[in-house]
Protein backbone atom coordinates (compact mmCIF):
# COMPACT_ATOMS: atom_id res chain seq x y z
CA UNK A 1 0.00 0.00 0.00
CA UNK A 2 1.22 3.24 -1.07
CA UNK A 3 2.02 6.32 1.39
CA UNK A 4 -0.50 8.34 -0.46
CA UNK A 5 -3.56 5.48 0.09
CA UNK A 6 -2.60 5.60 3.77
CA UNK A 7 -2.52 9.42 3.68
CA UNK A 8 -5.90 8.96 2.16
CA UNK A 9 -7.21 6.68 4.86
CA UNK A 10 -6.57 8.34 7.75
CA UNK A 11 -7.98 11.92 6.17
CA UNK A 12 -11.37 9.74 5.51
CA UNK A 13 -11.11 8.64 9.02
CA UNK A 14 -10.46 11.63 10.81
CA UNK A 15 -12.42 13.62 8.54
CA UNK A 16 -15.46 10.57 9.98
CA UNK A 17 -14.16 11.48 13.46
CA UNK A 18 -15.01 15.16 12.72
CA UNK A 19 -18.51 14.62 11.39
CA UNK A 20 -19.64 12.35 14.77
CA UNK A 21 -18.35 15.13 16.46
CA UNK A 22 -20.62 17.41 14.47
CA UNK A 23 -23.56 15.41 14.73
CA UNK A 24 -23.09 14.73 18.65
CA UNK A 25 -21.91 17.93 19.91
CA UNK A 26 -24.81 20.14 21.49
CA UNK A 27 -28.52 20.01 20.38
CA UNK A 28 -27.78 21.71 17.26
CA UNK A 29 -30.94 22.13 15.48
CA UNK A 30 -31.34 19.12 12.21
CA UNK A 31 -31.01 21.35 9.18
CA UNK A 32 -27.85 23.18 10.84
CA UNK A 33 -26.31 19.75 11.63
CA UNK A 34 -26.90 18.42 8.05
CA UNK A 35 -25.23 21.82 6.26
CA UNK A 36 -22.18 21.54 8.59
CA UNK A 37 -22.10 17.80 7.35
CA UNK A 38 -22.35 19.08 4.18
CA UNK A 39 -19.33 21.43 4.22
CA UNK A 40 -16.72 19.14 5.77
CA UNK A 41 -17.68 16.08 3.44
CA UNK A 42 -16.85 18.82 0.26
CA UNK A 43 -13.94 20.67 1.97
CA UNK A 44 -12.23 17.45 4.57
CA UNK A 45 -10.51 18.90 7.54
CA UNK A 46 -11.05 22.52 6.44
CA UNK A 47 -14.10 22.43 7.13
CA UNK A 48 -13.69 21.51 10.56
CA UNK A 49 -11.48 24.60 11.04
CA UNK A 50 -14.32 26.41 9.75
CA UNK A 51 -17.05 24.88 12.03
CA UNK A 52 -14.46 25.67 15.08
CA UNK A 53 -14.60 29.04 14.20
CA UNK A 54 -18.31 29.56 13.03
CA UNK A 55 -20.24 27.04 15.41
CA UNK A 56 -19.58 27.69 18.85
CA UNK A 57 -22.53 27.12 21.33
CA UNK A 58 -23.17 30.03 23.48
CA UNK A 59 -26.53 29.34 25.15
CA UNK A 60 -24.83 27.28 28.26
CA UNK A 61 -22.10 30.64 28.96
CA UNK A 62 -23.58 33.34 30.88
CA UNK A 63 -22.51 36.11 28.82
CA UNK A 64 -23.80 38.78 30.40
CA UNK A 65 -23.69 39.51 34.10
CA UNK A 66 -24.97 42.65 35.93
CA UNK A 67 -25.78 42.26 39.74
CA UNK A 68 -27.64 46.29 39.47
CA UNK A 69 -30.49 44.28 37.41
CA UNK A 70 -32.25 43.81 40.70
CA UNK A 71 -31.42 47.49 41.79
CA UNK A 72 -33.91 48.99 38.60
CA UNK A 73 -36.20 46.77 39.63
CA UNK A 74 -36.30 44.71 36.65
CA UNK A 75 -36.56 41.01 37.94
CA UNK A 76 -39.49 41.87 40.20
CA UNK A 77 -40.83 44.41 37.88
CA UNK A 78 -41.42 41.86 35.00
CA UNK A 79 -42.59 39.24 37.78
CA UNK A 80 -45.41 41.71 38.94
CA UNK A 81 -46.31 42.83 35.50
CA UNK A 82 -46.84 39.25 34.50
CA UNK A 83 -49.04 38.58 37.44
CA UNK A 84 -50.82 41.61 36.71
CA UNK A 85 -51.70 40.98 33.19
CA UNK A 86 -54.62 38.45 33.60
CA UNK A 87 -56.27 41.09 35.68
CA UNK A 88 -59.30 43.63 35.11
CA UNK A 89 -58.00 46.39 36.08
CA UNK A 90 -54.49 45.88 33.91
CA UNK A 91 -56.40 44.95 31.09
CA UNK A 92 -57.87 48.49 30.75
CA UNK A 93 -54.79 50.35 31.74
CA UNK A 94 -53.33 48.56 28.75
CA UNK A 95 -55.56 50.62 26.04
CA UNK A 96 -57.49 48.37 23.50
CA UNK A 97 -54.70 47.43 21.05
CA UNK A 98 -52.37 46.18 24.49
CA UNK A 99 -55.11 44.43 25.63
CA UNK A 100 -55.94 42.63 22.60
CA UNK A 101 -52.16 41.17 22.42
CA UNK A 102 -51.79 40.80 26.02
CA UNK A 103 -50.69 37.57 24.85
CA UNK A 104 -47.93 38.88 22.75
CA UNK A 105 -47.23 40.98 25.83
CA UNK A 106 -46.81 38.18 28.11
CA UNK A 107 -44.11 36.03 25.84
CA UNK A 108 -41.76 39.03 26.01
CA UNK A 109 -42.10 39.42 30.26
CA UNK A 110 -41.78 35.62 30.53
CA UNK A 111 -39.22 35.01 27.54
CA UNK A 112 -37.19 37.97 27.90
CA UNK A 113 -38.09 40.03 30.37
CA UNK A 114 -39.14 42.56 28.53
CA UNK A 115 -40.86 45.21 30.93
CA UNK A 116 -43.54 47.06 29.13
CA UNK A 117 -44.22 50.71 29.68
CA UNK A 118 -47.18 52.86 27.40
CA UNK A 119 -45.48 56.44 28.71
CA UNK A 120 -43.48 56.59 24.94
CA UNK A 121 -43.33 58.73 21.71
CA UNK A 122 -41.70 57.76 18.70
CA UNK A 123 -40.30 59.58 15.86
CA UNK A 124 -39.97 57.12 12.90
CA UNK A 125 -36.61 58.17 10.75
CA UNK A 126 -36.48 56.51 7.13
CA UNK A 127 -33.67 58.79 6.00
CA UNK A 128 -29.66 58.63 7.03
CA UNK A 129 -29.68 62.52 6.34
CA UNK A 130 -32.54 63.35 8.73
CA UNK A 131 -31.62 60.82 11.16
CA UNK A 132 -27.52 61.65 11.70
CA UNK A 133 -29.17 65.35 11.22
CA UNK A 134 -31.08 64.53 14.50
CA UNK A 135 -28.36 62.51 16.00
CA UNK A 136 -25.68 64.70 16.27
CA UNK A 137 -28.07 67.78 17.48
CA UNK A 138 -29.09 65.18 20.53
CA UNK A 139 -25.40 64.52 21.26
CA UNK A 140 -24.46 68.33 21.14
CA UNK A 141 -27.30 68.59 23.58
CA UNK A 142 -26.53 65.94 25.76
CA UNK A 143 -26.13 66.88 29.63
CA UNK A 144 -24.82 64.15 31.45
CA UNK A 145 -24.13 60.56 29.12
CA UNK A 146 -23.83 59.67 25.71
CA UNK A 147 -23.88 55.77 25.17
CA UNK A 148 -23.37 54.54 21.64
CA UNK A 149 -23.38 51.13 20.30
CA UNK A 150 -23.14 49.79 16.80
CA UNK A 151 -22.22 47.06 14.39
CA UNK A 152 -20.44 49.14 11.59
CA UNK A 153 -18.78 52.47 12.56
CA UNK A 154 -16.68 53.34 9.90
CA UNK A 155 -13.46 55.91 9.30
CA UNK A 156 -15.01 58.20 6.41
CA UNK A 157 -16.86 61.87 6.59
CA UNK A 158 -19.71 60.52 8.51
CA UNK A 159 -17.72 58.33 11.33
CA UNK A 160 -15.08 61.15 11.85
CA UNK A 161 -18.21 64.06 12.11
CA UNK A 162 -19.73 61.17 15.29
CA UNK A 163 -15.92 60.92 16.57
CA UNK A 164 -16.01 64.81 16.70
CA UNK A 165 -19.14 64.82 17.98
CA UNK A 166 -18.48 62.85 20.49
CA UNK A 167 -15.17 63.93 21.38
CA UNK A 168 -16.37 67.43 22.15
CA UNK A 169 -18.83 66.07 24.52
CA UNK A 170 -16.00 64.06 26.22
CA UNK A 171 -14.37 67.41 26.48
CA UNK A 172 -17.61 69.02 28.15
CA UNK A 173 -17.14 66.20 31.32
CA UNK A 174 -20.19 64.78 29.28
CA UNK A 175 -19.40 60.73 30.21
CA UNK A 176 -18.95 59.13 26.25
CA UNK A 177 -19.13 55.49 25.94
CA UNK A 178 -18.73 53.92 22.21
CA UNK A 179 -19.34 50.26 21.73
CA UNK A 180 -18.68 48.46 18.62
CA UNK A 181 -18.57 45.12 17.16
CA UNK A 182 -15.07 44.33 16.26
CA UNK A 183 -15.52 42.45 12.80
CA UNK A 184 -17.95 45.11 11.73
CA UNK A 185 -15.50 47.73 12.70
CA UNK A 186 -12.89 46.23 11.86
CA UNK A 187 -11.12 49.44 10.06
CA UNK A 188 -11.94 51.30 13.29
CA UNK A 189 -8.27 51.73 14.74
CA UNK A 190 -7.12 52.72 18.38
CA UNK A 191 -5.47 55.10 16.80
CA UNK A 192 -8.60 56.48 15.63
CA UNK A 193 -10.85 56.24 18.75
CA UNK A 194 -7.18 58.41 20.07
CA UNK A 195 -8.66 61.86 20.78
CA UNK A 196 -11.87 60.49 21.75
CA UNK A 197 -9.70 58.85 24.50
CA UNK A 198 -7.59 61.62 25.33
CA UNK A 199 -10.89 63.70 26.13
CA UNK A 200 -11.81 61.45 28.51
CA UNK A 201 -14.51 59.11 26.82
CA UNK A 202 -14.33 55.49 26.64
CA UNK A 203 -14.66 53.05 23.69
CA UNK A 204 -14.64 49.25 23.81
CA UNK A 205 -15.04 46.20 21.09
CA UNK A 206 -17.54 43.42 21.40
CA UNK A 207 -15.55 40.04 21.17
CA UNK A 208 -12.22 41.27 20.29
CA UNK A 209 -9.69 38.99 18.61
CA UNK A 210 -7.40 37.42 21.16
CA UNK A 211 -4.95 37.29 18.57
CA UNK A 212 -4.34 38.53 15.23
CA UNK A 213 -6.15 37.51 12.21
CA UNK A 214 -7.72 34.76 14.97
CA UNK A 215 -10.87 35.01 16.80
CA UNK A 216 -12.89 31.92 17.31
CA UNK A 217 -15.94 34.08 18.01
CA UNK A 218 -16.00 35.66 14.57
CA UNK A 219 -19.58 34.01 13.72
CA UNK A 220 -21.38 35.61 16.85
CA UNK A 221 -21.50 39.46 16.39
CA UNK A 222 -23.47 41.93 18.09
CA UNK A 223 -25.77 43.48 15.11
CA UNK A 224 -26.98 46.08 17.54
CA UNK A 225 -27.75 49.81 16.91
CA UNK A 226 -28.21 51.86 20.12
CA UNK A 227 -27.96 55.12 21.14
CA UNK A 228 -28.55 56.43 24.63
CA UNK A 229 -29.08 60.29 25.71
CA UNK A 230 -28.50 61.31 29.30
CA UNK A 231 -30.74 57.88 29.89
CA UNK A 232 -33.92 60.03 28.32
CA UNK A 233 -33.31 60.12 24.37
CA UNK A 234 -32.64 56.59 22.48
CA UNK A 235 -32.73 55.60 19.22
CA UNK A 236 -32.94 51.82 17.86
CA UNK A 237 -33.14 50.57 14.13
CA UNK A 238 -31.16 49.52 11.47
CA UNK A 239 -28.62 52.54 10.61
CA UNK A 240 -24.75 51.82 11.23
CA UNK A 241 -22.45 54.71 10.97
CA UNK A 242 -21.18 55.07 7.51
CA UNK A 243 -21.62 56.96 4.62
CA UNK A 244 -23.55 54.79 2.62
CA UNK A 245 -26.12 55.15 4.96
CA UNK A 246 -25.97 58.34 3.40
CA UNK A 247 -26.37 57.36 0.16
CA UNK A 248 -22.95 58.48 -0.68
CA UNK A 249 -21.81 55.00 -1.89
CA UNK A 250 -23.03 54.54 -6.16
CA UNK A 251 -23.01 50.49 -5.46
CA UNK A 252 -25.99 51.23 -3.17
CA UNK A 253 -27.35 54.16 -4.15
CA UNK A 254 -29.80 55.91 -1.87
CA UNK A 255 -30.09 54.03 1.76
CA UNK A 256 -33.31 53.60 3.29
CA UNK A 257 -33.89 52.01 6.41
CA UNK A 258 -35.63 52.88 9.21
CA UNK A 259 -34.75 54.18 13.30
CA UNK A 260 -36.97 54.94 15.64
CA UNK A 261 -35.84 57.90 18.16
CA UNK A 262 -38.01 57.01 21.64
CA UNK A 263 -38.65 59.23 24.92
CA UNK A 264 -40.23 57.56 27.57
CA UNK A 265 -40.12 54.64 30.62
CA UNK A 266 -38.63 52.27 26.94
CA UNK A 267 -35.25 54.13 26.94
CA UNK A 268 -34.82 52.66 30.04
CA UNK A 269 -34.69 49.00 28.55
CA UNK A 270 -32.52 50.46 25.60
CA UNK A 271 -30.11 51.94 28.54
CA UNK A 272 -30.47 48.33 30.00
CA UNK A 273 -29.26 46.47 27.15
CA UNK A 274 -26.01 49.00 26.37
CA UNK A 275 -25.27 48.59 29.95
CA UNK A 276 -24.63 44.58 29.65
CA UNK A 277 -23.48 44.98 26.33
CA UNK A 278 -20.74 47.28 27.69
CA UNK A 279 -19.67 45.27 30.82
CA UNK A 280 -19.36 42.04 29.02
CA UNK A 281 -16.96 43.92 26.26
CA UNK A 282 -15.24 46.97 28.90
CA UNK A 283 -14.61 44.78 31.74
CA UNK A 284 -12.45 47.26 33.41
CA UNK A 285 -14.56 50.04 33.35
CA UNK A 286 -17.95 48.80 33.94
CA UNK A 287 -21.14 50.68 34.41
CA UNK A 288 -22.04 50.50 38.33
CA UNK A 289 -25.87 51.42 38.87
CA UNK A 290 -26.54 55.02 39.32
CA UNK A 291 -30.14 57.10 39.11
CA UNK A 292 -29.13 59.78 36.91
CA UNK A 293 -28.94 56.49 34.47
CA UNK A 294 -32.89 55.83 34.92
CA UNK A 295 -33.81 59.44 35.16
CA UNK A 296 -38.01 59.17 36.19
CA UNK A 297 -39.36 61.76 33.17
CA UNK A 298 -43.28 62.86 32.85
CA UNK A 299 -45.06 60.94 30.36
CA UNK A 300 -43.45 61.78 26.82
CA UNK A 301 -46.65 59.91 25.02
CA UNK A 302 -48.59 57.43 24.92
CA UNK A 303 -46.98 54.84 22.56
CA UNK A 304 -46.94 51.24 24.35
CA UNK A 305 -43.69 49.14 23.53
CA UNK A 306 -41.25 46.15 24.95
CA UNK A 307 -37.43 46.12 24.03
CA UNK A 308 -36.65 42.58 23.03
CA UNK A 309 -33.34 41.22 22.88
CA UNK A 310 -32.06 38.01 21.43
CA UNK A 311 -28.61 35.96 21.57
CA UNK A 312 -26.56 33.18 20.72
CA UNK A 313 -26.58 32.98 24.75
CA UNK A 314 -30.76 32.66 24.53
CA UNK A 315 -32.11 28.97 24.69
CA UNK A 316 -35.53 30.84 22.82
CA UNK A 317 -34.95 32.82 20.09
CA UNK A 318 -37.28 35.50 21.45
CA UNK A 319 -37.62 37.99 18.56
CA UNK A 320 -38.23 35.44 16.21
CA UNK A 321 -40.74 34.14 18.23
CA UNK A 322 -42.57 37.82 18.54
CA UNK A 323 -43.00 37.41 15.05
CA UNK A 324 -43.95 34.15 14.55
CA UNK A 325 -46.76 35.23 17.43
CA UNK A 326 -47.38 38.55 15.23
CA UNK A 327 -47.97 36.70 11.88
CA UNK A 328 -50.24 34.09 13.93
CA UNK A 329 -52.84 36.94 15.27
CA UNK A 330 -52.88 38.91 12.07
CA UNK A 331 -56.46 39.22 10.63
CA UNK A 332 -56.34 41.71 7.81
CA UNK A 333 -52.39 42.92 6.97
CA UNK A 334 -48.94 42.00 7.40
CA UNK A 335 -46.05 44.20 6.28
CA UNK A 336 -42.42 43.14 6.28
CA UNK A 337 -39.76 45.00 5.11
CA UNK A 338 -35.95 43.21 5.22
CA UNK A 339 -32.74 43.20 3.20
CA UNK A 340 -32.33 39.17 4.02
CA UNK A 341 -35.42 36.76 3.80
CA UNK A 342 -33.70 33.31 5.47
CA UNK A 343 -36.78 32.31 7.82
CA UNK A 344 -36.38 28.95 9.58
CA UNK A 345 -39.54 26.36 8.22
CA UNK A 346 -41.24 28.08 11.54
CA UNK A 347 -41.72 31.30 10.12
CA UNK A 348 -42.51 30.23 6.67
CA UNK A 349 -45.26 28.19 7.70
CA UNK A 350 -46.43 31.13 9.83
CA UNK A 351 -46.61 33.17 6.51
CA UNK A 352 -48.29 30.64 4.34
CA UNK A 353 -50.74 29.91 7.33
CA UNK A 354 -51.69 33.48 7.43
CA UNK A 355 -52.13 34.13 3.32
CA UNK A 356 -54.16 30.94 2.98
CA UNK A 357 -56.09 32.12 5.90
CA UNK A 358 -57.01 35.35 3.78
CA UNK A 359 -54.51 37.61 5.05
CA UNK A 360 -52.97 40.03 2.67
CA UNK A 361 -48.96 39.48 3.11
CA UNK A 362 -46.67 42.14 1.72
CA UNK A 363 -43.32 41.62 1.66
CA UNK A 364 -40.16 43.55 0.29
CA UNK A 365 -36.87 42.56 -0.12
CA UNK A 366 -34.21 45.00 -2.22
CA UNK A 367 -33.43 44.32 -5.73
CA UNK A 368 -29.88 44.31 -5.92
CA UNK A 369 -27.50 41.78 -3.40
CA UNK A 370 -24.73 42.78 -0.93
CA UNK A 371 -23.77 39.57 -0.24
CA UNK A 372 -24.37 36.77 -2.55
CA UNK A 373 -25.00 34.03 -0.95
CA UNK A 374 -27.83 35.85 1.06
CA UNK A 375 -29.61 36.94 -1.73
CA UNK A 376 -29.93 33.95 -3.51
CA UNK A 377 -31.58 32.25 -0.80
CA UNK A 378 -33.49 34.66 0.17
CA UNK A 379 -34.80 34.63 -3.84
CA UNK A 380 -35.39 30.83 -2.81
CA UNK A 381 -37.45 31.71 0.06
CA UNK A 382 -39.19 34.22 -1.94
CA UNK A 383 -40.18 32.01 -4.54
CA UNK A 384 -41.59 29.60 -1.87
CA UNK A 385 -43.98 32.03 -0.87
CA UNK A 386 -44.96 33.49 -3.67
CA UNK A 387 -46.64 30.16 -4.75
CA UNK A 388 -49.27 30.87 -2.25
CA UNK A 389 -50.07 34.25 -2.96
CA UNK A 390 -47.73 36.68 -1.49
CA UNK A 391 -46.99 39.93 -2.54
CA UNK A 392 -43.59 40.47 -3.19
CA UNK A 393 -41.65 43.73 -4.05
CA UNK A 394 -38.18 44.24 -5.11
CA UNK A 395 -36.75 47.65 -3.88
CA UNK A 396 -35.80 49.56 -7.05
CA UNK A 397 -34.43 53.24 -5.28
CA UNK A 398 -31.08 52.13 -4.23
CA UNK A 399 -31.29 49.64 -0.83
CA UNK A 400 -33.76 48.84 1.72
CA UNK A 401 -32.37 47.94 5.13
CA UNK A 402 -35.06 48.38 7.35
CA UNK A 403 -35.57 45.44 9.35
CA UNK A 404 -39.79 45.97 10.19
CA UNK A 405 -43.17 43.92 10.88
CA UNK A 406 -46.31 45.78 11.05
CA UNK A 407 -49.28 43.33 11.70
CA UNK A 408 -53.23 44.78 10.94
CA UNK A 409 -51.88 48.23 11.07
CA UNK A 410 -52.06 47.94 15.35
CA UNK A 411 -48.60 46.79 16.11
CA UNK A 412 -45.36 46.66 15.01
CA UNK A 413 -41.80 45.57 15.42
CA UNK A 414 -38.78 47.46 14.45
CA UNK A 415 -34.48 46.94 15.35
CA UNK A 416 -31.90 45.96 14.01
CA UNK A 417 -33.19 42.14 13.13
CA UNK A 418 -33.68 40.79 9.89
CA UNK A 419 -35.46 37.85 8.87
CA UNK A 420 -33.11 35.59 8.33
CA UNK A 421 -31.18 32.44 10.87
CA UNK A 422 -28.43 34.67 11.29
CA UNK A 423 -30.17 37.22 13.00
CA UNK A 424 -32.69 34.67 14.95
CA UNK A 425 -29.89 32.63 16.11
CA UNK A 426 -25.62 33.79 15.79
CA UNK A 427 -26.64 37.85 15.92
CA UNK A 428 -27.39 39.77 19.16
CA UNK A 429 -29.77 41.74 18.26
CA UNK A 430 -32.38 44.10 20.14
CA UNK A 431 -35.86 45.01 18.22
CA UNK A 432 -38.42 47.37 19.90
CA UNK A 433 -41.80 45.99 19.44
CA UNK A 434 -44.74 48.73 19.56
CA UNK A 435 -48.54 48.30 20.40
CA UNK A 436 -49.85 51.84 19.22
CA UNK A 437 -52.13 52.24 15.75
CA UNK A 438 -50.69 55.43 14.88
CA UNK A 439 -47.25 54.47 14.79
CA UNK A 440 -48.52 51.49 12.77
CA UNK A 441 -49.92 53.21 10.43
CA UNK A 442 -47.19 55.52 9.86
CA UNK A 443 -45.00 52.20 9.48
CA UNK A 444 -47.24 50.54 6.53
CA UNK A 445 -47.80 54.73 4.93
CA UNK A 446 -43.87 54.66 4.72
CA UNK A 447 -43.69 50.64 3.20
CA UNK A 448 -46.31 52.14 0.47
CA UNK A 449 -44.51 54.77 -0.84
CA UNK A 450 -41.36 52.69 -1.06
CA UNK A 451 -43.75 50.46 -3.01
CA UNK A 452 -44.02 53.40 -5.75
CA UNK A 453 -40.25 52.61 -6.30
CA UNK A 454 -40.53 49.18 -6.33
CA UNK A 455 -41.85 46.18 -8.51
CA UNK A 456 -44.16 43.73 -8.11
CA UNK A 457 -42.37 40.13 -8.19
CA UNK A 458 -44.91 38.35 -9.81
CA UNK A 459 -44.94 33.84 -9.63
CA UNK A 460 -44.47 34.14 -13.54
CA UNK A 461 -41.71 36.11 -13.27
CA UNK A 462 -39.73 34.32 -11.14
CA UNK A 463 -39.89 31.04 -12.97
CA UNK A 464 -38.59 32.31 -15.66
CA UNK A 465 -35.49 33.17 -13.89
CA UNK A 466 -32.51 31.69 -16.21
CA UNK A 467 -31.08 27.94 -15.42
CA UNK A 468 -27.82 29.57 -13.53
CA UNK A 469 -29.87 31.37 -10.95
CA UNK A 470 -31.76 28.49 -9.61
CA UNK A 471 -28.64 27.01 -9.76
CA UNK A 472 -27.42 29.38 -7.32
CA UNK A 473 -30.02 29.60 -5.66
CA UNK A 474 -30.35 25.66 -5.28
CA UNK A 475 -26.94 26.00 -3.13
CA UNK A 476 -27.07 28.95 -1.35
CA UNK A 477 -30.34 27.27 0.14
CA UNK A 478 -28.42 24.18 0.96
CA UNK A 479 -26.15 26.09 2.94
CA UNK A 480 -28.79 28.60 4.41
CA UNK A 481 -28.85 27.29 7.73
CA UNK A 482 -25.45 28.45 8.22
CA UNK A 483 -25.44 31.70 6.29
């Protein structure tokens, strides 16, 4: 037998080694499992590199640790409002829309703890413009803390006018805290983040490489957009800080996505989830409890809403599961708006469930990819659903990266979440989820005039696509799972 047969041998048998350990290790869900498979019998040992780097489990690690939770209030708080909710007397403090998805109510308390509060207003921003316009006057008026978190904070015009920005406040005594996600930022230097330093602010990366070029964590970002004003102003949604979220960059075109700025007892849960977010990545310089962080403000508005956050830590995947409960109780409407469409069977059922039950679905997806892969599944996914009568739109203006659900024009989800495994499972995310008609309706006025730049995907249409796109789109679903 020849050196290279026994080479041979013991790569099949190690590479066999490697898939039991695939198969056995955790209670990966079945479709997962089978894509991993998948990959390593294709690529043999490389694969299992890659799996080490893109499939650890997180749901057993406490991630997250902050003793002051029980200082705000919020273990007992959710407690009580769950015990509350069955009751008379809650049920008309809730308003009619609450009340009628009490139930929706009471998965985010138990799931996620979610406190909910109907003291809010909302101002929904669709444009980067207008909503870095806004921005940046908050910051310049902030008094005592500016918290900012996000996934993508690049070096160009726009990330050096929030540096400034911020740096100016850190100059004021103003206390500046900027979070980022390390492989989204990755061109975000120390050397950068220098005078922001220097002025006395603080900035921190979520997982961090422990070594160069090697970080075993790369698969498990935190997509989250947050921004935090003296604990009264926050904003939540789907802008990063770049400048094609400007629509300065011609392979996008114009941006649109949408933000919600939020005043009211909700900043509070925004504040909540920087604050863990921040002492998991700044673990020398962690955020202690302090009042002036949970201000008590009159009532801003009247706008009812839950934060909702969601992990690789999470055992549930609790935003995916407000939609899925969403889609179930719709009646009349449903309008989603995402620039990935990867739903788990779950959530596809959900959808089909809900057209054949006479609902009118409306869904829109952008026309042109920024990652590949993505796109063609989510064409796959789209093509799956159009079969039973959904209405499809491809965004036409440039790119649509709003990540938002409005059900029967009554309530409505909106974050930094898009439909897709990634975001339901790897992703931390955080989504605001809104039980108030006006907002709603605001929501579904703002999906129909992106509809007068879109086009209808029609069933014949999409089966005429050419052989080499449902060729691509034939793998891309095979490996959508792990996408």
């Amino acid at each position: 037998m020849s050196v290279t047969s026994i080479l041979l041998g013991l790569l099949l048998l190690l590479n066999m080694v490697f898939a039991v350990f695939v198969v056995f290790q955790g209670r990966r869900d079945i479709g997962s499992t089978w894509a991993w498979l998948l990959v390593l019998y294709f690529i043999p040992i490389l694969g299992f590199i890659m799996y080490l780097f893109l499939a650890q489990d997180y749901r057993r690690v406490k991630l997250f640790k902050w003793g002051d939770l029980d200082k705000i209030g919020i273990r007992n708080l959710s407690q009580s409002q769950l015990d509350s909710l069955g009751s008379p007397d809650t049920t008309r403090s809730l308003g009619d829309i609450a009340a009628r998805h009490a139930d929706l109510i009471h998965l985010h308390l138990k799931g996620s703890r979610a406190l909910w509060s109907r003291d809010n207003a909302v101002d929904i921003l669709t444009d980067g413009r207008a909503k870095f316009d806004r921005l940046l006057a908050d910051i310049a008026s902030a008094k005592e803390s500016v918290h900012f978190q996000t996934y993508i904070f690049r070096c160009d015009e726009l990330g050096m006018a929030v540096l400034a920005a911020l740096t100016a406040k850190a100059k004021q005594g103003v206390k500046v805290r900027l979070l980022y996600d390390e492989l989204g930022s990755r061109r975000l230097s120390r050397r950068m983040l220098r005078p922001l330093i220097e002025a006395g602010g603080e900035a921190a990366a979520f997982f961090p490489s422990r070594f160069r070029f090697v970080n075993l964590r790369m698969n498990y970002r935190n997509h989250r957009k947050l921004v935090i004003l003296d604990g009264r102003i926050g904003y939540i949604g789907g802008f990063n800080v770049g400048d094609e979220y400007l629509g300065l960059d011609p392979k996008f075109g114009y941006w649109r996505d949408t933000h919600l700025r939020i005043m009211g007892s909700a900043v509070h849960g925004i504040q909540t989830r920087f604050i863990l977010d921040w002492n998991q990545a700044a673990r020398k310089h962690d955020i202690t409890y302090a009042p002036e962080l949970f201000p008590e403000e009159p009532a801003a508005g009247q706008v009812g809403m839950q934060i909702v956050a969601s992990g690789p830590n999470s055992k549930l995947e609790h935003i995916k599961q407000g939609y899925i409960k969403m889609i179930a109780s719709a009646k009349h409407s449903i309008y989603l708006q995402s620039p990935y469409f990867i739903p788990d069977p779950s959530m596809l059922e959900a959808l089909r469930i809900a057209v054949l039950s006479g609902v009118h679905v409306h869904i829109m997806i952008p026309d042109k990819p920024d990652h590949m892969f993505i796109y063609w599944a989510t064409l796959y996914n789209i093509g799956e659903l159009l079969e039973t009568g959904v209405n499809v739109y491809l965004y036409k203006n440039g790119f649509i990266h709003a990540k938002t659900l409005v059900v029967d024009q009554e309530i409505a989800s909106v974050g930094t979440a898009n439909t897709d495994v990634r975001s339901f499972k790897l992703n931390f995310e955080v989504n605001a989820f809104l039980y108030d008609a006006d907002v709603s309706s605001r929501l579904v006025e703002a999906f129909k005039q992106d509809i007068a730049v879109s086009e209808l995907l029609t069933l014949e249409k999409y089966r005429s696509r050419p052989l080499r796109i449902k060729f691509k789109e034939a793998i891309s679903r095979l490996l959508s799972p792990i996408l």
